[in-house]
Protein backbone atom coordinates (compact mmCIF):
# COMPACT_ATOMS: atom_id res chain seq x y z
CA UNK A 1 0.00 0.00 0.00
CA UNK A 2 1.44 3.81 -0.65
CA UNK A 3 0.72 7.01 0.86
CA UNK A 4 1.81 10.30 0.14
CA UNK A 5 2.93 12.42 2.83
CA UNK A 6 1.29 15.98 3.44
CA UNK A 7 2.74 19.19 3.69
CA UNK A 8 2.84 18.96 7.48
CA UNK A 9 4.90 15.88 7.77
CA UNK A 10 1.31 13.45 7.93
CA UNK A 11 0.50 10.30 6.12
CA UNK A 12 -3.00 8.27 6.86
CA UNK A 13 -2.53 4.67 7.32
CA UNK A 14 -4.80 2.59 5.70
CA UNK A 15 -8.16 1.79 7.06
CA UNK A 16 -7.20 -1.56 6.80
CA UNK A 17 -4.08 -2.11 8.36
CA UNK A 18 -5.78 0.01 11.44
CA UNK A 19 -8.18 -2.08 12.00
CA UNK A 20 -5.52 -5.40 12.02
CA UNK A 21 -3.93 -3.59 14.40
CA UNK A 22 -6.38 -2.63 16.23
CA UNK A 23 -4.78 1.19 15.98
CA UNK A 24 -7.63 3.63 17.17
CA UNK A 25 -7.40 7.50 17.74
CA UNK A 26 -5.27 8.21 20.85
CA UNK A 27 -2.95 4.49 20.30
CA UNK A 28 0.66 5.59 21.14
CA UNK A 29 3.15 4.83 18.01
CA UNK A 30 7.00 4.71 18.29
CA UNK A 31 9.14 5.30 15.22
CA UNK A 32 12.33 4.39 14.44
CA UNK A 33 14.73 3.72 11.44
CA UNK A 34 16.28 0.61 11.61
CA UNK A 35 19.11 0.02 8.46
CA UNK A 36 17.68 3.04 6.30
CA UNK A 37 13.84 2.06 6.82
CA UNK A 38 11.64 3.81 8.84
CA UNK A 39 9.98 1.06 11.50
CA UNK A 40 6.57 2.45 13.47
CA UNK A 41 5.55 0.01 16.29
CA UNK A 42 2.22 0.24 18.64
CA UNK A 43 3.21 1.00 21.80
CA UNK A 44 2.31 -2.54 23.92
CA UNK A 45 1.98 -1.38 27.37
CA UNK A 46 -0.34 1.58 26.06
CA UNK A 47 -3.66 -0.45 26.10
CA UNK A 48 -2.36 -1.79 29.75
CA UNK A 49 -1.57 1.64 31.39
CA UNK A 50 -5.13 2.73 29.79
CA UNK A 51 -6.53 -0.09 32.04
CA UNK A 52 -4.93 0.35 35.38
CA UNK A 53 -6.97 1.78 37.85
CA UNK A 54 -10.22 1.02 36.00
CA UNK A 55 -11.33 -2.67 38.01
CA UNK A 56 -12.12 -2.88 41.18
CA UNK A 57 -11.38 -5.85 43.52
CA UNK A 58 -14.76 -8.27 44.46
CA UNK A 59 -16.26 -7.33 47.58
CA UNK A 60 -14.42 -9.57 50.41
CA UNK A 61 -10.72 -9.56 48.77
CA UNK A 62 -8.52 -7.27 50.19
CA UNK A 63 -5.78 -7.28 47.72
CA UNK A 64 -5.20 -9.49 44.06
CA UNK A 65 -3.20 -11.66 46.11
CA UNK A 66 -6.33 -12.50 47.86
CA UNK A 67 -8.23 -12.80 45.08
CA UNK A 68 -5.67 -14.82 43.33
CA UNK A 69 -5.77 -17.32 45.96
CA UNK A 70 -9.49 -17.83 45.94
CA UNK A 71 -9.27 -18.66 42.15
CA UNK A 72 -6.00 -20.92 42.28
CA UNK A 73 -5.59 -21.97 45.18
CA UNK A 74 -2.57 -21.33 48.15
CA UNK A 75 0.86 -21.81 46.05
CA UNK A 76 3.39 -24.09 48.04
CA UNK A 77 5.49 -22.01 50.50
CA UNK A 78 2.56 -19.15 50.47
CA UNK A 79 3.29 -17.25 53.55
CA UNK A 80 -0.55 -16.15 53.88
């Protein structure tokens, strides 16, 4: 696919490739060149930083440790 770049240093990417990506409007990009070709990547942890602070813990579990050990089980050597 081609795009041409505009007079203010912005290109579009294709619809397409986007939606693969799952690139919506505020996704953080890095660029880089990498042996003469310029490399753009999705920033991973963006989607997780987005998240943190959003869920709440199930009334009666005082911490995701807690929780954790309601759903799994106590590990070996669990000091709790």
């Amino acid at each position: 696919m081609e795009a041409t770049l505009a007079e203010r240093g912005q290109v579009v990417i294709p619809k397409s490739m986007r939606d693969q990506l799952g690139l919506t409007p505020g996704t953080l990009l890095t660029f880089s060149i990498e042996d003469g070709k310029l490399v753009i990547r999705k920033k991973v942890d963006d989607a997780i930083s987005r998240a943190r602070g959003k869920f709440k813990l199930a009334s009666g579990f005082e911490s995701t440790d807690d929780a954790m050990r309601a759903i799994r089980g106590r590990a070996p050597g669990d000091p709790a």
